[in-house]
C-alpha atoms as a PDB file:
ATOM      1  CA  UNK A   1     161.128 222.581 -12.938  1.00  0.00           C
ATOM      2  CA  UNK A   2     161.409 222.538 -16.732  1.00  0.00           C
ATOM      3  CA  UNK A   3     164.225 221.510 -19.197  1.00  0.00           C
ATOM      4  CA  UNK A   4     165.070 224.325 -21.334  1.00  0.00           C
ATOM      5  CA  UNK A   5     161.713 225.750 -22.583  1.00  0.00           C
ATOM      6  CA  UNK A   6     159.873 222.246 -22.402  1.00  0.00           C
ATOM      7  CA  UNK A   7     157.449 222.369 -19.658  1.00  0.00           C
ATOM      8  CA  UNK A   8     157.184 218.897 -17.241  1.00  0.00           C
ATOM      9  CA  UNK A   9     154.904 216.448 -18.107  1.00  0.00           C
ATOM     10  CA  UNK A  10     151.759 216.254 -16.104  1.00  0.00           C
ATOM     11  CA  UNK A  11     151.482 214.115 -13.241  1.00  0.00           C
ATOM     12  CA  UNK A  12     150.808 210.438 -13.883  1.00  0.00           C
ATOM     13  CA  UNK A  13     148.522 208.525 -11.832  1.00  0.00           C
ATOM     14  CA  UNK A  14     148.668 204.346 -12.681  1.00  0.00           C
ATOM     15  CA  UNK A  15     145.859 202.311 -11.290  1.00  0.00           C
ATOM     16  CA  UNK A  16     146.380 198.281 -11.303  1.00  0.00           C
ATOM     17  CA  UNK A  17     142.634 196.426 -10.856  1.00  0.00           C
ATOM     18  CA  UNK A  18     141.649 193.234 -10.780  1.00  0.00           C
ATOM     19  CA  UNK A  19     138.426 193.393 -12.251  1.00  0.00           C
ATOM     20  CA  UNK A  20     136.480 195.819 -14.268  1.00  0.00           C
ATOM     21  CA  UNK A  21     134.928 197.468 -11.121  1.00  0.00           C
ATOM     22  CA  UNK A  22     137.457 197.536  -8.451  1.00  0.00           C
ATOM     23  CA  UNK A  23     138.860 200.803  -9.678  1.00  0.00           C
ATOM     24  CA  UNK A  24     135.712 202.851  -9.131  1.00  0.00           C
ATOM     25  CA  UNK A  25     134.396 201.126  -5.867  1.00  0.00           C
ATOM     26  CA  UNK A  26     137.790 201.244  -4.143  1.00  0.00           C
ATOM     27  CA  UNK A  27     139.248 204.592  -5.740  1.00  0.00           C
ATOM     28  CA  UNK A  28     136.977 206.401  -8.332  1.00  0.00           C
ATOM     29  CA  UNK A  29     137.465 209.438  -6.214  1.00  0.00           C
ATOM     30  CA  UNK A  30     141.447 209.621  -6.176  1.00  0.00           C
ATOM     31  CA  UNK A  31     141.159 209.018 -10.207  1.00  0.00           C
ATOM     32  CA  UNK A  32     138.536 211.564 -10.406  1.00  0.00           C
ATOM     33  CA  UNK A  33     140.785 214.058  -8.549  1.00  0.00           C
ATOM     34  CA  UNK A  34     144.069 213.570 -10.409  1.00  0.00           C
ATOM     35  CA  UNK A  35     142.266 213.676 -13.655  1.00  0.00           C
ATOM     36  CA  UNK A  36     140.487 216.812 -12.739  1.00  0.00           C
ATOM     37  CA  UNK A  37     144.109 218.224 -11.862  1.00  0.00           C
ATOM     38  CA  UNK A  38     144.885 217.642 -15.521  1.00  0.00           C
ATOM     39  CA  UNK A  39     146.994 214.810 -14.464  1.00  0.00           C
ATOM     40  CA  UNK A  40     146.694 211.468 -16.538  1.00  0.00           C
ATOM     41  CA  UNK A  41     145.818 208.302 -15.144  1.00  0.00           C
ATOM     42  CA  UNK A  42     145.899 204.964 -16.503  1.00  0.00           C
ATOM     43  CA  UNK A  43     143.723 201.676 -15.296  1.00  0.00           C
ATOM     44  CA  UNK A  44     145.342 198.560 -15.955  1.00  0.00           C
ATOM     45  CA  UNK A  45     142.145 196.129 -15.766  1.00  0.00           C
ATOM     46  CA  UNK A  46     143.660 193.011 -15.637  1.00  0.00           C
ATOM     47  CA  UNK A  47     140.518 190.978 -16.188  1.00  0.00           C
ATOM     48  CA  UNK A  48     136.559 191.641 -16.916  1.00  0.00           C
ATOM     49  CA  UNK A  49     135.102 189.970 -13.473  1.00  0.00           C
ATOM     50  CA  UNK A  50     132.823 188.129 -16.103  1.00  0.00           C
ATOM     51  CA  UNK A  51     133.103 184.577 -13.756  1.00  0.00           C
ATOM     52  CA  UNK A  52     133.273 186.246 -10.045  1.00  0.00           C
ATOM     53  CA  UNK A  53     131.640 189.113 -10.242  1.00  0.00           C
ATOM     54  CA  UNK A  54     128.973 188.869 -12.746  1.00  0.00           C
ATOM     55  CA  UNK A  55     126.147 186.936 -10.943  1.00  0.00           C
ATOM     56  CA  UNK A  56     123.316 189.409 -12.260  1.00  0.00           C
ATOM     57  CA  UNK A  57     124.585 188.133 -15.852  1.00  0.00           C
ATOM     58  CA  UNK A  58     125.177 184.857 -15.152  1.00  0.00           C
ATOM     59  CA  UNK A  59     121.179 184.075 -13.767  1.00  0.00           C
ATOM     60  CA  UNK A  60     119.936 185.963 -16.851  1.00  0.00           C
ATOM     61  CA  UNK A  61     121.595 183.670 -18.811  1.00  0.00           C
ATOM     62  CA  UNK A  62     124.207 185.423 -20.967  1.00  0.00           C
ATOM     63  CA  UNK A  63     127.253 183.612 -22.513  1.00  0.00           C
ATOM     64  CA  UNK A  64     130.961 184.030 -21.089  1.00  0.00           C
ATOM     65  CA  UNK A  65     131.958 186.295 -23.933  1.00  0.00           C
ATOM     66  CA  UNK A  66     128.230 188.421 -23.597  1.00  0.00           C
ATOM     67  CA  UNK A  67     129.419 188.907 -19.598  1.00  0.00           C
ATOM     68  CA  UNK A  68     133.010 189.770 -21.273  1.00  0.00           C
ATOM     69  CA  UNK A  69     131.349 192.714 -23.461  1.00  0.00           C
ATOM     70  CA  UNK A  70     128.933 193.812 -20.927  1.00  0.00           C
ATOM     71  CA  UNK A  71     131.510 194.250 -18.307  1.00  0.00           C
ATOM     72  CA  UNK A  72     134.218 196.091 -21.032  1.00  0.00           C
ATOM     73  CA  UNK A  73     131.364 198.705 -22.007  1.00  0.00           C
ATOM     74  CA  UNK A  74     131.155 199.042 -18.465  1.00  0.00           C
ATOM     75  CA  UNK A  75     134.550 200.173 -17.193  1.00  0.00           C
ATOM     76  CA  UNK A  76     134.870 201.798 -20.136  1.00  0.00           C
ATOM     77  CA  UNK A  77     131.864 203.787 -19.264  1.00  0.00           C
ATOM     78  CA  UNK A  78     133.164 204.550 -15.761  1.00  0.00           C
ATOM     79  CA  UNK A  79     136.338 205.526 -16.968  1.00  0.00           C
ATOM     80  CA  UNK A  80     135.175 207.739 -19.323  1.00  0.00           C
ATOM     81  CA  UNK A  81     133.055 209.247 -16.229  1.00  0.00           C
ATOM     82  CA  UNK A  82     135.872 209.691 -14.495  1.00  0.00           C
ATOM     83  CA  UNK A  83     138.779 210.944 -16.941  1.00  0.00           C
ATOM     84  CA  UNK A  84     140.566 207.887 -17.239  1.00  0.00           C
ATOM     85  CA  UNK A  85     142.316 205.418 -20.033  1.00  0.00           C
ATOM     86  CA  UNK A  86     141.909 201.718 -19.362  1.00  0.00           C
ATOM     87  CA  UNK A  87     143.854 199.517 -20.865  1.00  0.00           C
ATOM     88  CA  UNK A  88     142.340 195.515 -20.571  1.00  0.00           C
ATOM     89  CA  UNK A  89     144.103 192.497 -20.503  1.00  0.00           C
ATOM     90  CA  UNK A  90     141.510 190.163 -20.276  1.00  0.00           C
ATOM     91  CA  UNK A  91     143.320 187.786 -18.240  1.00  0.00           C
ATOM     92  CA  UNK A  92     140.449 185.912 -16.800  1.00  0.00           C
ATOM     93  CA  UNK A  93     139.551 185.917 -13.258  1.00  0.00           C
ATOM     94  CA  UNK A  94     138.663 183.317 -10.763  1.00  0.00           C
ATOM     95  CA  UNK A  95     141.523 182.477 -10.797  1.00  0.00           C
ATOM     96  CA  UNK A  96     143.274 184.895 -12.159  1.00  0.00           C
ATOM     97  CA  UNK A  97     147.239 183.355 -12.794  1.00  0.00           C
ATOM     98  CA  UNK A  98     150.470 185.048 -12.502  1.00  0.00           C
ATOM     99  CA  UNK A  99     152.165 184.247 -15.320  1.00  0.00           C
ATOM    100  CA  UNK A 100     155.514 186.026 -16.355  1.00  0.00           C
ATOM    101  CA  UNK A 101     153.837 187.203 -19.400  1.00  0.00           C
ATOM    102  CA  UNK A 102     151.169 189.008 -17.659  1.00  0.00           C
ATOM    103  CA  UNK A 103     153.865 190.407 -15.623  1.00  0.00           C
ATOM    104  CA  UNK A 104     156.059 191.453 -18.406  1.00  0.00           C
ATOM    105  CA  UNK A 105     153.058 193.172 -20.302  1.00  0.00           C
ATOM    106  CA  UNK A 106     152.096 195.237 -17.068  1.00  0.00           C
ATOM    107  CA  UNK A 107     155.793 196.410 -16.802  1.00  0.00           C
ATOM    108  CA  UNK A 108     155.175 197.711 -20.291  1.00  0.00           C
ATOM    109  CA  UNK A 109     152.289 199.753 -19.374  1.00  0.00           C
ATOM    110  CA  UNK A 110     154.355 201.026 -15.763  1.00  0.00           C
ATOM    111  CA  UNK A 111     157.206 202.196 -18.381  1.00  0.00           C
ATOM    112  CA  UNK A 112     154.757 203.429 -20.974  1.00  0.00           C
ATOM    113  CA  UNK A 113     153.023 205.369 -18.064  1.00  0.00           C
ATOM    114  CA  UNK A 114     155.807 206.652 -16.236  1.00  0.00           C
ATOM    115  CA  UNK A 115     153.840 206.513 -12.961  1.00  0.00           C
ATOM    116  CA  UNK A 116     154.002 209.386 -10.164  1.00  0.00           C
ATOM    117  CA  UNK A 117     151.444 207.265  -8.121  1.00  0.00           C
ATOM    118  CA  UNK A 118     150.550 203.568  -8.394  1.00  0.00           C
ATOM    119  CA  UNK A 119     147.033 202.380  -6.712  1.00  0.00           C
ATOM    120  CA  UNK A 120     146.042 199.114  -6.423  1.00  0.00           C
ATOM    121  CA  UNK A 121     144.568 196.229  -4.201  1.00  0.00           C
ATOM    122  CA  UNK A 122     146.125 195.320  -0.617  1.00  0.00           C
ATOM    123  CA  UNK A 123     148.267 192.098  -0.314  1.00  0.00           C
ATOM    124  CA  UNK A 124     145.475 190.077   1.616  1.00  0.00           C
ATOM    125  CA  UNK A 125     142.027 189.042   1.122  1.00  0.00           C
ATOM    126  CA  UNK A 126     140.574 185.784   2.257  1.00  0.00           C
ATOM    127  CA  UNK A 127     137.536 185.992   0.629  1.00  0.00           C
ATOM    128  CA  UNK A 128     139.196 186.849  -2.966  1.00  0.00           C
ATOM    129  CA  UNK A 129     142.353 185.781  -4.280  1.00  0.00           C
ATOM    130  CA  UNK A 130     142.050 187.683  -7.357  1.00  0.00           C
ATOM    131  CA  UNK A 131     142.874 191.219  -5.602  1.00  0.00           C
ATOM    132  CA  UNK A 132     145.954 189.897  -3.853  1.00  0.00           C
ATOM    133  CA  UNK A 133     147.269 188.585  -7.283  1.00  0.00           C
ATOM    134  CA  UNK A 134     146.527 191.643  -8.644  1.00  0.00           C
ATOM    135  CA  UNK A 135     148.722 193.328  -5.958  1.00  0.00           C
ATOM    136  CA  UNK A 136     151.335 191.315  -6.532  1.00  0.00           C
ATOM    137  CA  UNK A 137     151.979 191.903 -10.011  1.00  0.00           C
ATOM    138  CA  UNK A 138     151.297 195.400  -9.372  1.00  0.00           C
ATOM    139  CA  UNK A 139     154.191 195.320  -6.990  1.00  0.00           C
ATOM    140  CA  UNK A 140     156.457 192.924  -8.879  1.00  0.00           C
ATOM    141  CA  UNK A 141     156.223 194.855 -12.075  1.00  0.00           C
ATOM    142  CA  UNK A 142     156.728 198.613 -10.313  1.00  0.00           C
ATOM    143  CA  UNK A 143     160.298 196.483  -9.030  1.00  0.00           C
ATOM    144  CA  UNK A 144     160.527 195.308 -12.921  1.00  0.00           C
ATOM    145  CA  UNK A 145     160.091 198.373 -14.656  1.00  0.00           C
ATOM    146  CA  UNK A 146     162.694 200.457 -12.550  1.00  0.00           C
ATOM    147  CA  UNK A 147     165.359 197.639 -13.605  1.00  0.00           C
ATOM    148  CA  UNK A 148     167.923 199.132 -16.237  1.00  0.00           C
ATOM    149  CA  UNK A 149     168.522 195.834 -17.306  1.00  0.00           C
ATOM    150  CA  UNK A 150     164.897 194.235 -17.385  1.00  0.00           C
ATOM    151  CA  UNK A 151     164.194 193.252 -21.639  1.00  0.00           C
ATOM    152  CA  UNK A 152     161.017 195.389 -22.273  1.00  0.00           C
ATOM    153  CA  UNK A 153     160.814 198.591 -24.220  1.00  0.00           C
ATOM    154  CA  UNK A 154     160.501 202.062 -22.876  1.00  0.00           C
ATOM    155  CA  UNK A 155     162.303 204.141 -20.248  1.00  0.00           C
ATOM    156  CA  UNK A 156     163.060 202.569 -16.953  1.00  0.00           C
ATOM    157  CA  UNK A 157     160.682 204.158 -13.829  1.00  0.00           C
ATOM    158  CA  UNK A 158     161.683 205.674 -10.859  1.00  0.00           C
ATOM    159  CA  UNK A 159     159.950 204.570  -7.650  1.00  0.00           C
ATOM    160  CA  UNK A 160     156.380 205.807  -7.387  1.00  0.00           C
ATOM    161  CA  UNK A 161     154.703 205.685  -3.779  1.00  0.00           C
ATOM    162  CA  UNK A 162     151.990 203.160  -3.598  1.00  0.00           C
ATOM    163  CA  UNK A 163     149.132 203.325  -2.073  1.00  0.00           C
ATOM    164  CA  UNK A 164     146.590 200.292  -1.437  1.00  0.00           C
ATOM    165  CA  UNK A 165     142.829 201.168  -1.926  1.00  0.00           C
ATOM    166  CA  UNK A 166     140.348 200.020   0.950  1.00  0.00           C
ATOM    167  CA  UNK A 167     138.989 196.152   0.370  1.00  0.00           C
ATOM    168  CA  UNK A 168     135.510 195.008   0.620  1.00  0.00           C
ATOM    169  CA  UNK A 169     135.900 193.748   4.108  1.00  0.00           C
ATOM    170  CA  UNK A 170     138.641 195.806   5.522  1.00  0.00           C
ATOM    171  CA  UNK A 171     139.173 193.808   8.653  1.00  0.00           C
ATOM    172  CA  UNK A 172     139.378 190.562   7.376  1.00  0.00           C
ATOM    173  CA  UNK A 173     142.260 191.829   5.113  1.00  0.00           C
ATOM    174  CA  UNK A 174     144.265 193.825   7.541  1.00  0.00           C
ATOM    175  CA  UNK A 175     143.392 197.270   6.200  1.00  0.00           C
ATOM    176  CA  UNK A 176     144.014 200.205   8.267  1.00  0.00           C
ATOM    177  CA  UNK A 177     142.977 203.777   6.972  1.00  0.00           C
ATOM    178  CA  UNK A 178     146.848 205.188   6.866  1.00  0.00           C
ATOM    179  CA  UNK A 179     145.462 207.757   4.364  1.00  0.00           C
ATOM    180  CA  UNK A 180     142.160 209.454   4.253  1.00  0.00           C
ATOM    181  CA  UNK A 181     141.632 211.396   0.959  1.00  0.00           C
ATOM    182  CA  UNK A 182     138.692 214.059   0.556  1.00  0.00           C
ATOM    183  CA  UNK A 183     136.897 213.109  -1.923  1.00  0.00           C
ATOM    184  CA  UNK A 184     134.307 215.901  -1.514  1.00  0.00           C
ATOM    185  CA  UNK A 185     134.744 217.950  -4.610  1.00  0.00           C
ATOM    186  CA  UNK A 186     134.352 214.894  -7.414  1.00  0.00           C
ATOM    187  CA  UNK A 187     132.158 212.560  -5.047  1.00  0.00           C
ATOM    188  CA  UNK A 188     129.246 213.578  -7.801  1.00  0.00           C
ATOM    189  CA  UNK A 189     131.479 212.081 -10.847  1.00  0.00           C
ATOM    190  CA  UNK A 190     132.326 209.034  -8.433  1.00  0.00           C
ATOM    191  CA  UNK A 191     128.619 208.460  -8.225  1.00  0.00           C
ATOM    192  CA  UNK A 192     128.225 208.719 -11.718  1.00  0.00           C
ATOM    193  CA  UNK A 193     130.605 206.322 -12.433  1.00  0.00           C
ATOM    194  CA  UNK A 194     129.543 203.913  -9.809  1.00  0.00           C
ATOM    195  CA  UNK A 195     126.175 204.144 -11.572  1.00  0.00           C
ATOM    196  CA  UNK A 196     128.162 202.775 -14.350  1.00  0.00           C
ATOM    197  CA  UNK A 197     128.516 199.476 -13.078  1.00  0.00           C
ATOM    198  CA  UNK A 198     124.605 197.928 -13.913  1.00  0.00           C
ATOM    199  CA  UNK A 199     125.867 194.677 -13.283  1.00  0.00           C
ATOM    200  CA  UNK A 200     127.044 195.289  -9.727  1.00  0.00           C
ATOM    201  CA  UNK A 201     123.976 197.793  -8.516  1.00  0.00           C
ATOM    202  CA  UNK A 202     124.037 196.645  -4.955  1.00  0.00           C
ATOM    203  CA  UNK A 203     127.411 198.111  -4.330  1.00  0.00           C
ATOM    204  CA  UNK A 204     126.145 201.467  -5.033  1.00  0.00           C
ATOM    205  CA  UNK A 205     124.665 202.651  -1.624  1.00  0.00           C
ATOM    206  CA  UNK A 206     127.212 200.540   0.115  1.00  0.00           C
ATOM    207  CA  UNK A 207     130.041 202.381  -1.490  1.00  0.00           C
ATOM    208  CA  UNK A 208     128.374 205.733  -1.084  1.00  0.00           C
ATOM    209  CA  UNK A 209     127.688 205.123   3.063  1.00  0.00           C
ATOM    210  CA  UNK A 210     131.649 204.244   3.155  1.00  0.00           C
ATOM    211  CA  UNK A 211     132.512 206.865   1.488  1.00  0.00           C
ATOM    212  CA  UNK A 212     130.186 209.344   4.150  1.00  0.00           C
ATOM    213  CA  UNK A 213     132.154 206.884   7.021  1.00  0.00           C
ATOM    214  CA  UNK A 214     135.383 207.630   6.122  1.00  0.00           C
ATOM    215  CA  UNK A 215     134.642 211.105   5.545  1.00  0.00           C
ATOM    216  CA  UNK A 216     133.724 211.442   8.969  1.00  0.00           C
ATOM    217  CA  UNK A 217     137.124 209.915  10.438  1.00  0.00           C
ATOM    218  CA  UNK A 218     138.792 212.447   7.955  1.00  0.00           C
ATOM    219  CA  UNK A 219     136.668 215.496   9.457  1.00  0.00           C
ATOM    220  CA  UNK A 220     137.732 213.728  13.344  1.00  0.00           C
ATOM    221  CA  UNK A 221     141.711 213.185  12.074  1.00  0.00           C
ATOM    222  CA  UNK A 222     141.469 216.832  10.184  1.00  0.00           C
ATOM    223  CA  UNK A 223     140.813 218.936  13.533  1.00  0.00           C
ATOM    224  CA  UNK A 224     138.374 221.928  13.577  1.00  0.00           C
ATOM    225  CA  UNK A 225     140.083 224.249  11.655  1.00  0.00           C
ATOM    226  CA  UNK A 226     140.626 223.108   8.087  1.00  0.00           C
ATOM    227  CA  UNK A 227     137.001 224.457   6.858  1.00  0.00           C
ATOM    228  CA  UNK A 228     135.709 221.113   5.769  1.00  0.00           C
ATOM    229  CA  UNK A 229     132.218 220.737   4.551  1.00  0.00           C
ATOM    230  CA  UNK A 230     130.047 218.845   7.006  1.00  0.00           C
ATOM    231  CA  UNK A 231     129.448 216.076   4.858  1.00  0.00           C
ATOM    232  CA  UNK A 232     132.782 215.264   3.970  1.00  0.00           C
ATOM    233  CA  UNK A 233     133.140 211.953   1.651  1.00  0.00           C
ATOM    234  CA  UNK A 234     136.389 210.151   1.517  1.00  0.00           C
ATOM    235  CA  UNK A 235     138.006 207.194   0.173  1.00  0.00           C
ATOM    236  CA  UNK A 236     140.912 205.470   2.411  1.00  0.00           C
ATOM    237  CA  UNK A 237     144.418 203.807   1.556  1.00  0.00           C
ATOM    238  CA  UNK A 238     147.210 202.136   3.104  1.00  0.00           C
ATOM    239  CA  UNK A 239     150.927 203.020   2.478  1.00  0.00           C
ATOM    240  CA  UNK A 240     153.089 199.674   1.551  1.00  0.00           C
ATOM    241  CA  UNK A 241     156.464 201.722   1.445  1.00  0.00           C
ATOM    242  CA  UNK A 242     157.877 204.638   3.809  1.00  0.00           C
ATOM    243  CA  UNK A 243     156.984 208.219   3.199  1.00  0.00           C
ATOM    244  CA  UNK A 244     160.186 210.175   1.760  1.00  0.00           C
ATOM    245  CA  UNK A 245     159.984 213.289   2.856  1.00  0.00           C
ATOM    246  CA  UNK A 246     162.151 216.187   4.590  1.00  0.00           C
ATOM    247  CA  UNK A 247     159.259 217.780   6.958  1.00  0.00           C
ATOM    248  CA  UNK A 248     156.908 215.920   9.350  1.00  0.00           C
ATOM    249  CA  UNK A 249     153.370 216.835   8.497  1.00  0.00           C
END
């Protein structure tokens, strides 16, 4: 549908993060896809990881703001890799605080976005409060942004589906693969992006065997007739919100 002879916008894609890896380990492949689409996605990194998730830079004794550069160049790197604009905040991690300025500044990137499709962390994890913070405000500020009356500049939203990405440790967080997205065709520039992240090498292979795991529930949930390569790789999400939609699928 177009507006006179304007064409529609492409499809916008916004992905809320914790810390400056999250976004590729959890859903480098769904940014990879939208962006090779033509569709535009935006990371909101809310902080670098430099205390909690920096251990490799911490033993080889770099400063606080070193670990803050290191990790920037990073996810800068891997967004780059994968077609992506990240926008930091540098709100500092472990803890990272919910403050109502953070909040207010991430409902100015949701209205400066103008989301179609908002990723981000599940809203439990006992082994790192960070990524349920980050949820939150994800959540609170989608609420936010679609509020006519709520002071910040920039066109109110609608309501974009959201879709948690897969945790570390699924089970202790009470993820359940709702969603399995093939991943296949961009899995290389996933890779490559992973390969990005120096500073957090051990998560490569373990990302790359979850991705083979979950692309072999896909293949099971899929049936026999879709034509799916035998190594399928997939990344998985859970659905907060109801589905709206007029045809069971």
């Amino acid at each position: 549908m177009t507006h006179g002879n304007a064409p529609n916008p492409p499809r916008s894609t916004l992905v809320v993060t914790a810390h400056a890896g999250d976004f590729v380990w959890r859903a480098g492949g769904a940014i990879a896809l939208a962006a090779s689409r033509g569709e535009k996605v935006t990371i909101a990194c809310l902080t670098y990881g430099e205390r909690g998730e920096s251990a490799k830079a911490w033993r080889e004794g770099k400063s606080l703001e070193e670990i803050k550069g290191i990790r920037r160049g990073e996810a800068e790197a891997a967004a780059a890799a994968l077609g992506a604009e990240v926008v930091f905040f540098d709100a500092g991690d472990y803890p990272l605080t919910v403050t109502p300025e953070l909040t207010d500044r991430l409902v100015a990137v949701y209205r400066e976005a103008q989301p179609d499709v908002v990723l981000t962390h599940p809203l439990d994890d006992p082994y790192n409060g960070d990524h349920p913070a980050a949820a939150r405000m994800a959540l609170d500020a989608r609420v936010l942004a679609g509020a006519i009356g709520y002071p910040a500049e920039g066109e109110v939203i609608g309501a974009p589906p959201v879709f948690f990405f897969e945790p570390h440790q699924p089970e202790m967080c009470g993820f359940k693969p709702q969603v399995l997205l093939d991943i296949s065709e961009v899995w290389e520039t996933k890779r490559k992006a992973m390969e990005c992240l120096a500073a957090q090498q051990h998560l490569w292979d373990y990302y790359t065997d979850l991705a083979v795991r979950r692309g072999v529930q896909l293949r099971r949930n899929a049936g026999p007739n879709l034509g799916l390569a035998h190594k399928t790789m997939a990344e998985a999400y859970m659905r907060p919100y109801p589905q709206v939609t007029g045809e069971l699928a």
